[in-house]
PDB file of N, CA and C in Angstrom:
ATOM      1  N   UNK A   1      59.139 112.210 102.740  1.00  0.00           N
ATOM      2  CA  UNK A   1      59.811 113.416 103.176  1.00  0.00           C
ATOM      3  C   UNK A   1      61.212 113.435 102.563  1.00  0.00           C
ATOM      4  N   UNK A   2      61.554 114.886 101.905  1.00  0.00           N
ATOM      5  CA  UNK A   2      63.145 114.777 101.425  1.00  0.00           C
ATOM      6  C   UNK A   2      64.224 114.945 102.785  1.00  0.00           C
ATOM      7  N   UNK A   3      65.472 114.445 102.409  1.00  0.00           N
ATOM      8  CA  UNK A   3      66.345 114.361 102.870  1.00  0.00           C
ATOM      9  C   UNK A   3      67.015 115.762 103.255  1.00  0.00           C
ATOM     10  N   UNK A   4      67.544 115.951 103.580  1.00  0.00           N
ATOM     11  CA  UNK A   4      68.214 117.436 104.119  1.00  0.00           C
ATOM     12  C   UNK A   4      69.339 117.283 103.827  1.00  0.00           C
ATOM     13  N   UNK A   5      70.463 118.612 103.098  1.00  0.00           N
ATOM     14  CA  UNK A   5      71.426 118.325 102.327  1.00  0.00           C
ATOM     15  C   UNK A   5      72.130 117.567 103.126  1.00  0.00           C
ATOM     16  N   UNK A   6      72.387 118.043 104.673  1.00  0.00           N
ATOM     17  CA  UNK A   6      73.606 117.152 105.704  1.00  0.00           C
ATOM     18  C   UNK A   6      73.289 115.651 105.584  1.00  0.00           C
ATOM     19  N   UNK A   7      71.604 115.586 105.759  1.00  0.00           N
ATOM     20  CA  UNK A   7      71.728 114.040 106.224  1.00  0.00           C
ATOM     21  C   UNK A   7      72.269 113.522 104.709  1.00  0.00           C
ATOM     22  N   UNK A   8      71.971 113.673 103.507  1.00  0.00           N
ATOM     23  CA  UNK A   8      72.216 112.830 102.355  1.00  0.00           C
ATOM     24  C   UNK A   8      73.600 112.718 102.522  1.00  0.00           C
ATOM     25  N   UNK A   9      74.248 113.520 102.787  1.00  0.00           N
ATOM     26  CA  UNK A   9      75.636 114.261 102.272  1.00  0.00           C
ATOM     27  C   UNK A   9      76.312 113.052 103.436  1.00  0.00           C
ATOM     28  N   UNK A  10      75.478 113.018 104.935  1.00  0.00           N
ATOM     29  CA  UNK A  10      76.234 111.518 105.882  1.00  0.00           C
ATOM     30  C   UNK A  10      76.287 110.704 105.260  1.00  0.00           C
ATOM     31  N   UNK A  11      74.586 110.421 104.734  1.00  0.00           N
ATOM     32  CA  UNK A  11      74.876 108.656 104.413  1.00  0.00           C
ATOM     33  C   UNK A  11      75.504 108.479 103.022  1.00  0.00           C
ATOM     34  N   UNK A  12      75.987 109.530 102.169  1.00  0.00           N
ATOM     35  CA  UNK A  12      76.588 108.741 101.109  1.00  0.00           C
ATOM     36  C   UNK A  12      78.014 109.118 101.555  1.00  0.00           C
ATOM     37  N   UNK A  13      78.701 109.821 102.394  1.00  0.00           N
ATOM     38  CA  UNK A  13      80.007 109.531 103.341  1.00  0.00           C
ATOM     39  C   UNK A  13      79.879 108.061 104.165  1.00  0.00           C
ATOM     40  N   UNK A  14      78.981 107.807 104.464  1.00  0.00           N
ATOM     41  CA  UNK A  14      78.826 106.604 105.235  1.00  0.00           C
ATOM     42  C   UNK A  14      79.015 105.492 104.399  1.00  0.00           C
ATOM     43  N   UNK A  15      78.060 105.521 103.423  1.00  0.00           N
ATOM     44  CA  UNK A  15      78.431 104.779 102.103  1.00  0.00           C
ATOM     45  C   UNK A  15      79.825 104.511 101.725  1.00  0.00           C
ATOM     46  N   UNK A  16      80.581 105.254 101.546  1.00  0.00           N
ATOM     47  CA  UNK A  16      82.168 105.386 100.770  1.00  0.00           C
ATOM     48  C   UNK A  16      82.404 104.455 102.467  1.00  0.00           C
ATOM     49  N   UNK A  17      82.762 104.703 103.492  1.00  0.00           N
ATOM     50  CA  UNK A  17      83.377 104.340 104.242  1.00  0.00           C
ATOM     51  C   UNK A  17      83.263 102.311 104.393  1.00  0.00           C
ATOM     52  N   UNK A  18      81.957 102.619 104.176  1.00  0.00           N
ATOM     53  CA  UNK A  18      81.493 101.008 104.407  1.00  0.00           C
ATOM     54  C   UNK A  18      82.080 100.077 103.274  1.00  0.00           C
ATOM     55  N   UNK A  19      82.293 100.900 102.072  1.00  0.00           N
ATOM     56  CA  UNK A  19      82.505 100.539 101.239  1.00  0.00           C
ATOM     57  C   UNK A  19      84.306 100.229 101.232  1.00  0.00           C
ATOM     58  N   UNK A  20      84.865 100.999 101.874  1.00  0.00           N
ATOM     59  CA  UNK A  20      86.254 101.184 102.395  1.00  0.00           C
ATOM     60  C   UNK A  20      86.684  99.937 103.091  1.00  0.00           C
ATOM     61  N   UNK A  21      85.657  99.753 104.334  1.00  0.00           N
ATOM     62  CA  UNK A  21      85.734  98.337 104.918  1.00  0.00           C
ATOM     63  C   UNK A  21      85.437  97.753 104.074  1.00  0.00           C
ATOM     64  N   UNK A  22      84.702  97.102 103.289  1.00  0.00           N
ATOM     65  CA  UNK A  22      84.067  95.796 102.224  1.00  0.00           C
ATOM     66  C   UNK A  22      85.797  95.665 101.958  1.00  0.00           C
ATOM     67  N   UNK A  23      86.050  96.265 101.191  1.00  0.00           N
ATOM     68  CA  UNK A  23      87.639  96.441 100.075  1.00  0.00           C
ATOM     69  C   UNK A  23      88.864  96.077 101.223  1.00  0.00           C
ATOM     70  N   UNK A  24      88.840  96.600 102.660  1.00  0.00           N
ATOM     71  CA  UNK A  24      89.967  96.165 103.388  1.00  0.00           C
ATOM     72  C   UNK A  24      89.589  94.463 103.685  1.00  0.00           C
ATOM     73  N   UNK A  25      88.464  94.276 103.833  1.00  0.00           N
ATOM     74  CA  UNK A  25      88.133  92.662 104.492  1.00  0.00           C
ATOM     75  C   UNK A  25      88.595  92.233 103.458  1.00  0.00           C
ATOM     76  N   UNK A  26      87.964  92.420 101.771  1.00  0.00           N
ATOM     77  CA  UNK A  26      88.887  91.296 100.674  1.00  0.00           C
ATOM     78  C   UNK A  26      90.222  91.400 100.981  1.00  0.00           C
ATOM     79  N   UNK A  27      90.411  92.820 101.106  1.00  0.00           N
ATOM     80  CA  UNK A  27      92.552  92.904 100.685  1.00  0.00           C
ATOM     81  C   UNK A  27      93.246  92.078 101.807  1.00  0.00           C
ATOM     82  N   UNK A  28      92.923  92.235 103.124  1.00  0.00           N
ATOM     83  CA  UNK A  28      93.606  91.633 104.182  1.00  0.00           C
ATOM     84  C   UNK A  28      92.839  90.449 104.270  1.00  0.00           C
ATOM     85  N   UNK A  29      91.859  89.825 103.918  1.00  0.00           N
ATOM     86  CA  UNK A  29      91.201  88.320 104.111  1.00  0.00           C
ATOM     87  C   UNK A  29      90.486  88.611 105.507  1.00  0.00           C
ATOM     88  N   UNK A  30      89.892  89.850 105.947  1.00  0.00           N
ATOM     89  CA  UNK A  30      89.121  89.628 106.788  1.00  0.00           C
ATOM     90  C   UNK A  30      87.847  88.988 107.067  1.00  0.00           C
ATOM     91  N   UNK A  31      87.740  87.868 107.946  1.00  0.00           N
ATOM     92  CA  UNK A  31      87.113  87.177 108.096  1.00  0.00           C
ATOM     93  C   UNK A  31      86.153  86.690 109.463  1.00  0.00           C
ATOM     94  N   UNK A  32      87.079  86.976 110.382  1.00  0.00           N
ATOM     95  CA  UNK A  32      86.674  87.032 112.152  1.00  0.00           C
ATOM     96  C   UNK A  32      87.512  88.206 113.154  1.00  0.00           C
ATOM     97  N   UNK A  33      86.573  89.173 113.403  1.00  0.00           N
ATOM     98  CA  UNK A  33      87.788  89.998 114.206  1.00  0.00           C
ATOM     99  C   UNK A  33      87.241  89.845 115.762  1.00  0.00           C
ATOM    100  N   UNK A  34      86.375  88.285 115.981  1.00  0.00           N
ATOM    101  CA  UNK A  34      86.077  88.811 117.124  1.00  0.00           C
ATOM    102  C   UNK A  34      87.946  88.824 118.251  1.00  0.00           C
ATOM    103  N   UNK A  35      89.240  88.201 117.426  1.00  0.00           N
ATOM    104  CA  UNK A  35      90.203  88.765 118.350  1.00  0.00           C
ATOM    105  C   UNK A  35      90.827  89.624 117.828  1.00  0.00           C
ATOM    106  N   UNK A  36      90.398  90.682 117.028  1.00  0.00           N
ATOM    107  CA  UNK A  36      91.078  91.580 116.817  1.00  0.00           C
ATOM    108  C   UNK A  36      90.710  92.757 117.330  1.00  0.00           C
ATOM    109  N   UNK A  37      91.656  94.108 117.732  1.00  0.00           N
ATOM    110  CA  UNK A  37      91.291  95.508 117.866  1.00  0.00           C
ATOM    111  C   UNK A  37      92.054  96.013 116.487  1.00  0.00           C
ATOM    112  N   UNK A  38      90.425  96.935 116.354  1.00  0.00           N
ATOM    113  CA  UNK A  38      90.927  97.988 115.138  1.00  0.00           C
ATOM    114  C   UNK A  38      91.127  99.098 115.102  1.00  0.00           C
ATOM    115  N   UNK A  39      92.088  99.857 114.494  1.00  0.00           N
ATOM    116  CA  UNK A  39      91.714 101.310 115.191  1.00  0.00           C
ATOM    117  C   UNK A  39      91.312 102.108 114.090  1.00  0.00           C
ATOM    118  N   UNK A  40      90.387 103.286 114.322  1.00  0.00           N
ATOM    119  CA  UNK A  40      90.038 104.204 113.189  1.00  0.00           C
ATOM    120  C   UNK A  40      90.772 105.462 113.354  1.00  0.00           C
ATOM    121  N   UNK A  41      92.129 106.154 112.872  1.00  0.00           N
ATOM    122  CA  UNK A  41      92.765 106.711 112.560  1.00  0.00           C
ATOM    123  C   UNK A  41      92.085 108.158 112.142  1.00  0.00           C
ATOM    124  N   UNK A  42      91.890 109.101 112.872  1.00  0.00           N
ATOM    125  CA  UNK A  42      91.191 110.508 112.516  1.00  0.00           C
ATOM    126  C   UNK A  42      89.574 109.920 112.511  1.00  0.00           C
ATOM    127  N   UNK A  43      89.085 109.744 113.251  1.00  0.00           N
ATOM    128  CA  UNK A  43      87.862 108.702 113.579  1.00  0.00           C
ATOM    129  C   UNK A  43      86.641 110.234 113.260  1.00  0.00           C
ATOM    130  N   UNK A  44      87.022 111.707 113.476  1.00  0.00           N
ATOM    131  CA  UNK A  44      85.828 112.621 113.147  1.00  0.00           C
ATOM    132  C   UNK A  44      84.844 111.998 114.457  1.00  0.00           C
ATOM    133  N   UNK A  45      83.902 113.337 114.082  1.00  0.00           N
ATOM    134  CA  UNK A  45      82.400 112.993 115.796  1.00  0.00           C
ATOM    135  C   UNK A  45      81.935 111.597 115.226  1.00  0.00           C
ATOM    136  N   UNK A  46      81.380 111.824 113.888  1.00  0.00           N
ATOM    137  CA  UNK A  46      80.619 111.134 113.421  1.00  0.00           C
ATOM    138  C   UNK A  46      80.708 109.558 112.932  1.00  0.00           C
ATOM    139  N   UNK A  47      82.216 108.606 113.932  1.00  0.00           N
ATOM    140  CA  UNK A  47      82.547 107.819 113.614  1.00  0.00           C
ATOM    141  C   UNK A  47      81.754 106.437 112.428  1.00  0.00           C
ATOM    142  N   UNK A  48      82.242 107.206 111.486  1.00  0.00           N
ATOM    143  CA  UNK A  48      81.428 106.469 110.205  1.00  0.00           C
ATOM    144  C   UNK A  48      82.145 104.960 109.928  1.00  0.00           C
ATOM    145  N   UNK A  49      83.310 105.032 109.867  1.00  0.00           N
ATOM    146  CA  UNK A  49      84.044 103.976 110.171  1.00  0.00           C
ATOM    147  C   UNK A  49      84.018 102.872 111.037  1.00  0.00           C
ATOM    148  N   UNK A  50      84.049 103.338 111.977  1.00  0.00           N
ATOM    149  CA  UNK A  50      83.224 102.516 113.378  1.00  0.00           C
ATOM    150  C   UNK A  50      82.374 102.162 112.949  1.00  0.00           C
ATOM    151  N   UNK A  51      81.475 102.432 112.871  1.00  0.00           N
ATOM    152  CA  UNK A  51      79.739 102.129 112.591  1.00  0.00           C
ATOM    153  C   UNK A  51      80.130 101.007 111.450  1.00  0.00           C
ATOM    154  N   UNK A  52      80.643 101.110 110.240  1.00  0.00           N
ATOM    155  CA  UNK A  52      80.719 100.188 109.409  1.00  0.00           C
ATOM    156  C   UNK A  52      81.140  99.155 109.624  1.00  0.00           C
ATOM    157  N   UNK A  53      82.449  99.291 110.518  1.00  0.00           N
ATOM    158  CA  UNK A  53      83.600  98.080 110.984  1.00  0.00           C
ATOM    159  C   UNK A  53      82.440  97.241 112.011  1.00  0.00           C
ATOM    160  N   UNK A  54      81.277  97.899 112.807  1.00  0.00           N
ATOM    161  CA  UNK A  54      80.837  97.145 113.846  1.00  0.00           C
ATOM    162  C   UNK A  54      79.560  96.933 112.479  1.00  0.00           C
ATOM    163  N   UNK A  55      79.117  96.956 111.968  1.00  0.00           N
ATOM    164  CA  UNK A  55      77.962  96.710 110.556  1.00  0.00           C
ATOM    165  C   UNK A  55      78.319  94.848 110.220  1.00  0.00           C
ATOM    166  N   UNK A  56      79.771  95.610 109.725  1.00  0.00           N
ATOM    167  CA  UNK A  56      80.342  93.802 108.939  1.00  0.00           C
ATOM    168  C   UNK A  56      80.751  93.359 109.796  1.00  0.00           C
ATOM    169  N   UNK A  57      81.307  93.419 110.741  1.00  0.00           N
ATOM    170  CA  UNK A  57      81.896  92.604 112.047  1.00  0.00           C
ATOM    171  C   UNK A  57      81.557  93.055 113.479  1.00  0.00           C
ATOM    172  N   UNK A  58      80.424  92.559 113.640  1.00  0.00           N
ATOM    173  CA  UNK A  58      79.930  92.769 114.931  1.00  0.00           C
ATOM    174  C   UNK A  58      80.719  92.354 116.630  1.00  0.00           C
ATOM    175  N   UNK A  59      81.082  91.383 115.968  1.00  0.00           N
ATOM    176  CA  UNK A  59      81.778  90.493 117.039  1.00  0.00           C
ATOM    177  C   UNK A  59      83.289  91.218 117.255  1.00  0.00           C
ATOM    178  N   UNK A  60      83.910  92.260 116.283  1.00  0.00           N
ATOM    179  CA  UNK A  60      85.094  92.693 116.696  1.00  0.00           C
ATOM    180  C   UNK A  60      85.612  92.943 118.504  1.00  0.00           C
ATOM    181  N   UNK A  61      86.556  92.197 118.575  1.00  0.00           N
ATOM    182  CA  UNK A  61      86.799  92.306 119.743  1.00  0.00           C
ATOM    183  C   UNK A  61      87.141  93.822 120.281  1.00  0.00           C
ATOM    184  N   UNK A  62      87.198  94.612 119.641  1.00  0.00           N
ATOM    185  CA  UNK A  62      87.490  96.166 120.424  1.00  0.00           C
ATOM    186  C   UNK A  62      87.626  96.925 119.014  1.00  0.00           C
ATOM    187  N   UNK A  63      86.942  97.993 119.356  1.00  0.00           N
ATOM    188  CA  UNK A  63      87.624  99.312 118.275  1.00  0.00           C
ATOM    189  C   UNK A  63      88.235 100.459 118.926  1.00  0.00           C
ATOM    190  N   UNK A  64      89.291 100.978 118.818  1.00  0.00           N
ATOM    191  CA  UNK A  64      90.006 102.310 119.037  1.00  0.00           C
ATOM    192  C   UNK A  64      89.655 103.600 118.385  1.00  0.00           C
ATOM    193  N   UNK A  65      89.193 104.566 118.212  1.00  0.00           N
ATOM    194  CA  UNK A  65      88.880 105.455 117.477  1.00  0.00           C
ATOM    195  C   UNK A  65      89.580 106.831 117.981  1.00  0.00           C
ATOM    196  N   UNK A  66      90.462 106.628 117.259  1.00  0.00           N
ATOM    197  CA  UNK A  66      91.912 107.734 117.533  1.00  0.00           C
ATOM    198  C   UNK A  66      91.233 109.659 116.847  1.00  0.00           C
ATOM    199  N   UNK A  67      91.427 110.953 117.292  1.00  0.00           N
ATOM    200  CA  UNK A  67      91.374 111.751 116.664  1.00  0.00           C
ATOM    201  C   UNK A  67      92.233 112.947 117.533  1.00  0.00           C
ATOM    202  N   UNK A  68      93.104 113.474 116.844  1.00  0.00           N
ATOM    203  CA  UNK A  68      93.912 114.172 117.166  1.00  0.00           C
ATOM    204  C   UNK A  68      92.822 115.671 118.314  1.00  0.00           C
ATOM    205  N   UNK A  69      91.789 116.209 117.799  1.00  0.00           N
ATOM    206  CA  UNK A  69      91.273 117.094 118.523  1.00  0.00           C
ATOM    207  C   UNK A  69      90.472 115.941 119.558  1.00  0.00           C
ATOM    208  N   UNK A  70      90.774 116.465 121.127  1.00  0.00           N
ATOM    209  CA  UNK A  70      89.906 116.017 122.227  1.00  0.00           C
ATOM    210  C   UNK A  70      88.456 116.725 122.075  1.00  0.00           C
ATOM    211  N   UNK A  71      88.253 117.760 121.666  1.00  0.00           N
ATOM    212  CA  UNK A  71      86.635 118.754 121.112  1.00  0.00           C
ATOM    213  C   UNK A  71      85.543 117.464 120.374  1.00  0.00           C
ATOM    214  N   UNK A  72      86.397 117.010 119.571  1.00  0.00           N
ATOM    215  CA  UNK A  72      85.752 115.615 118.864  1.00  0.00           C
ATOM    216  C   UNK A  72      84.920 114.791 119.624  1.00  0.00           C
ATOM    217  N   UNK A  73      85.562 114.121 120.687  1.00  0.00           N
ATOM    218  CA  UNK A  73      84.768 113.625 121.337  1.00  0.00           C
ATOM    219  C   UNK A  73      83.978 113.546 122.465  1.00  0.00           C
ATOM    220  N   UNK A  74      83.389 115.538 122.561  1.00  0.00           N
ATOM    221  CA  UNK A  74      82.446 115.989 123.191  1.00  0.00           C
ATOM    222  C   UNK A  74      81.235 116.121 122.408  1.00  0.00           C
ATOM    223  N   UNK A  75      81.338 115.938 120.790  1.00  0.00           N
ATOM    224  CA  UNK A  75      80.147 115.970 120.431  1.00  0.00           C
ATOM    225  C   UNK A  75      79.731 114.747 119.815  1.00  0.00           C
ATOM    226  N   UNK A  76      80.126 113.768 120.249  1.00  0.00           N
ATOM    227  CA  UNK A  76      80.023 112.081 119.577  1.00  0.00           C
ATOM    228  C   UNK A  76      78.403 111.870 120.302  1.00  0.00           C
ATOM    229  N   UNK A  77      77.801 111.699 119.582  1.00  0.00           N
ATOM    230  CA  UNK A  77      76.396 110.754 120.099  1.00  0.00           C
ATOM    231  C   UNK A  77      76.341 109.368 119.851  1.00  0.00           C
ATOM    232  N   UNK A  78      77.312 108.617 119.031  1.00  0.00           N
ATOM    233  CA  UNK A  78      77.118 107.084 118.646  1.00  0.00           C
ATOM    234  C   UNK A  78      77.919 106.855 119.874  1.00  0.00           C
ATOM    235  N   UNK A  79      77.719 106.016 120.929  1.00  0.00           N
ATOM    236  CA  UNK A  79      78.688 104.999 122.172  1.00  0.00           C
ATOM    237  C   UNK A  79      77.768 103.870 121.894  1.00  0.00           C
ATOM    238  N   UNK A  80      79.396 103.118 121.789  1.00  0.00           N
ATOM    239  CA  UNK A  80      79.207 101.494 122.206  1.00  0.00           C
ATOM    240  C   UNK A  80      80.295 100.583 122.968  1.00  0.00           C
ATOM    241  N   UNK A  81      79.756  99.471 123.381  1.00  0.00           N
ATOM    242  CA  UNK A  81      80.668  99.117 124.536  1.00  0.00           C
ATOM    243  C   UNK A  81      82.067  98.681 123.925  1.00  0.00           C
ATOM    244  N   UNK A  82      82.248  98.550 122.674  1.00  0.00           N
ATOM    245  CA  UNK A  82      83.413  98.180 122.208  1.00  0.00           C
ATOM    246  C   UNK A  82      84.617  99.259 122.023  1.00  0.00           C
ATOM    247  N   UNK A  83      83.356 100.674 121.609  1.00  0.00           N
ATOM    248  CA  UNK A  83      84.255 101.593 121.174  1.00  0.00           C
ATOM    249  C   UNK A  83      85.398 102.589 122.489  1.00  0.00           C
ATOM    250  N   UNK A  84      86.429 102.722 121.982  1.00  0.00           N
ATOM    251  CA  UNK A  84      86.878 103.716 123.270  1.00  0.00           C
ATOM    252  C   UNK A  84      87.851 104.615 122.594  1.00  0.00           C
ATOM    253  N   UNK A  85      87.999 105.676 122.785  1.00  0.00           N
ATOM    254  CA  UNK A  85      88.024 106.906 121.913  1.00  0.00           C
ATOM    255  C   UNK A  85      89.355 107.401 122.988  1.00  0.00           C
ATOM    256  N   UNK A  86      90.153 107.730 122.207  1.00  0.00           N
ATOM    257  CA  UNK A  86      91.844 108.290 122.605  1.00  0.00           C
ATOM    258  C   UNK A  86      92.444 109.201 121.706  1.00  0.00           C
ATOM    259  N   UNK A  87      92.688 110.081 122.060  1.00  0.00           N
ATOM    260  CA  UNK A  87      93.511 111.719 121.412  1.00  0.00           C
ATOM    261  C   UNK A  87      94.844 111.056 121.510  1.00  0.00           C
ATOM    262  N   UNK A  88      95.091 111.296 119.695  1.00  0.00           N
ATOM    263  CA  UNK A  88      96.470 111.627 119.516  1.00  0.00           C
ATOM    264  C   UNK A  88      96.725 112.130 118.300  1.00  0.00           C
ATOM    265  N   UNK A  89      98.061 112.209 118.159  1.00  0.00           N
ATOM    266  CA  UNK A  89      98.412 112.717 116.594  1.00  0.00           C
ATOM    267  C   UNK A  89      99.672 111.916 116.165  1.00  0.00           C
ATOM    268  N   UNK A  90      99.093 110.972 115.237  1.00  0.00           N
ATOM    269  CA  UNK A  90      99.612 109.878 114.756  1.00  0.00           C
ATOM    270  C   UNK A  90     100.561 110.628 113.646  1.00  0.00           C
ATOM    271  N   UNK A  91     100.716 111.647 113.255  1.00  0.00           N
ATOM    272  CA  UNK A  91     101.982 112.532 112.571  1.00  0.00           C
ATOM    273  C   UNK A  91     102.913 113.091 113.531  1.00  0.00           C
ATOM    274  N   UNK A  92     102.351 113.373 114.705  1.00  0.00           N
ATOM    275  CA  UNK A  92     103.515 113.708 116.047  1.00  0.00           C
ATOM    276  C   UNK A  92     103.995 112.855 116.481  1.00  0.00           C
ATOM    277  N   UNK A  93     103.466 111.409 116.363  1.00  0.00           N
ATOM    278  CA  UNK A  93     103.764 110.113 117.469  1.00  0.00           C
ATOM    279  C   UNK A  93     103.480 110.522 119.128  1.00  0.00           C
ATOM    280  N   UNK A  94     102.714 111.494 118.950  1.00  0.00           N
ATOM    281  CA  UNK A  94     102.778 111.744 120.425  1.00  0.00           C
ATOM    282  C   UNK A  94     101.811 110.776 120.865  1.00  0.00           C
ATOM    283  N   UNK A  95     102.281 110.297 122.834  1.00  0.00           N
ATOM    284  CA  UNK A  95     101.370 108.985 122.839  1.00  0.00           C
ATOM    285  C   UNK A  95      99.904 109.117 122.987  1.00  0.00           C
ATOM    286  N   UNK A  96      99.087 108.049 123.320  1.00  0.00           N
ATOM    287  CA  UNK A  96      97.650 108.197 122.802  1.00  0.00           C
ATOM    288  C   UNK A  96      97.251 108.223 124.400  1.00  0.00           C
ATOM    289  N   UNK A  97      96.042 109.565 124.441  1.00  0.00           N
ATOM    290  CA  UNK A  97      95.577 109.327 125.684  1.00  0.00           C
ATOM    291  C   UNK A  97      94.316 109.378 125.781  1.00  0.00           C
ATOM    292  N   UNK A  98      93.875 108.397 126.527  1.00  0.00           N
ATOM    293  CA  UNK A  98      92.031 107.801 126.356  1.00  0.00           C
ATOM    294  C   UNK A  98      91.011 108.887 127.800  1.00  0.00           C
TER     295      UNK A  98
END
């Protein structure tokens, strides 16, 4: 069965992202985050980022998934127990509320 333009059009966005993480773990020497929290910065519904960061590092001790619109995360279908999702706007500094 073919792919449908959206779904291709996710997974090779999904692709670039994972690929985003691969390149931050060499640059920063990531290696164990089970004590680290990460945060994904404009995280979108479709937290692709997330998904990757929990792909290569399962054990991360927490992810943050920041996005300035609260609408965002009424249509999220990926939850996991690590993830926890907080509105802000990291160009306002205004503070982050979960």
């Amino acid at each position: 069965m073919a792919q449908s333009s959206f779904t291709s059009q996710t997974s090779v966005s999904y692709h670039y992202c994972a690929r985003f993480v691969r390149r931050c773990a060499d640059e920063f020497q990531w290696k164990d985050l089970s004590k680290d929290v990460v945060m994904d910065i404009g995280c979108g519904d479709e937290l692709k980022c997330c998904k990757a960061i929990l792909m290569q590092f399962p054990d991360v001790r927490a992810l943050i998934a920041v996005d300035k619109e609260s609408t965002v995360f009424q249509t999220v279908h990926f939850r996991h127990r690590r993830i926890q999702f907080v509105v802000g706007d990291i160009e306002e500094r205004n503070p982050l509320k979960s």
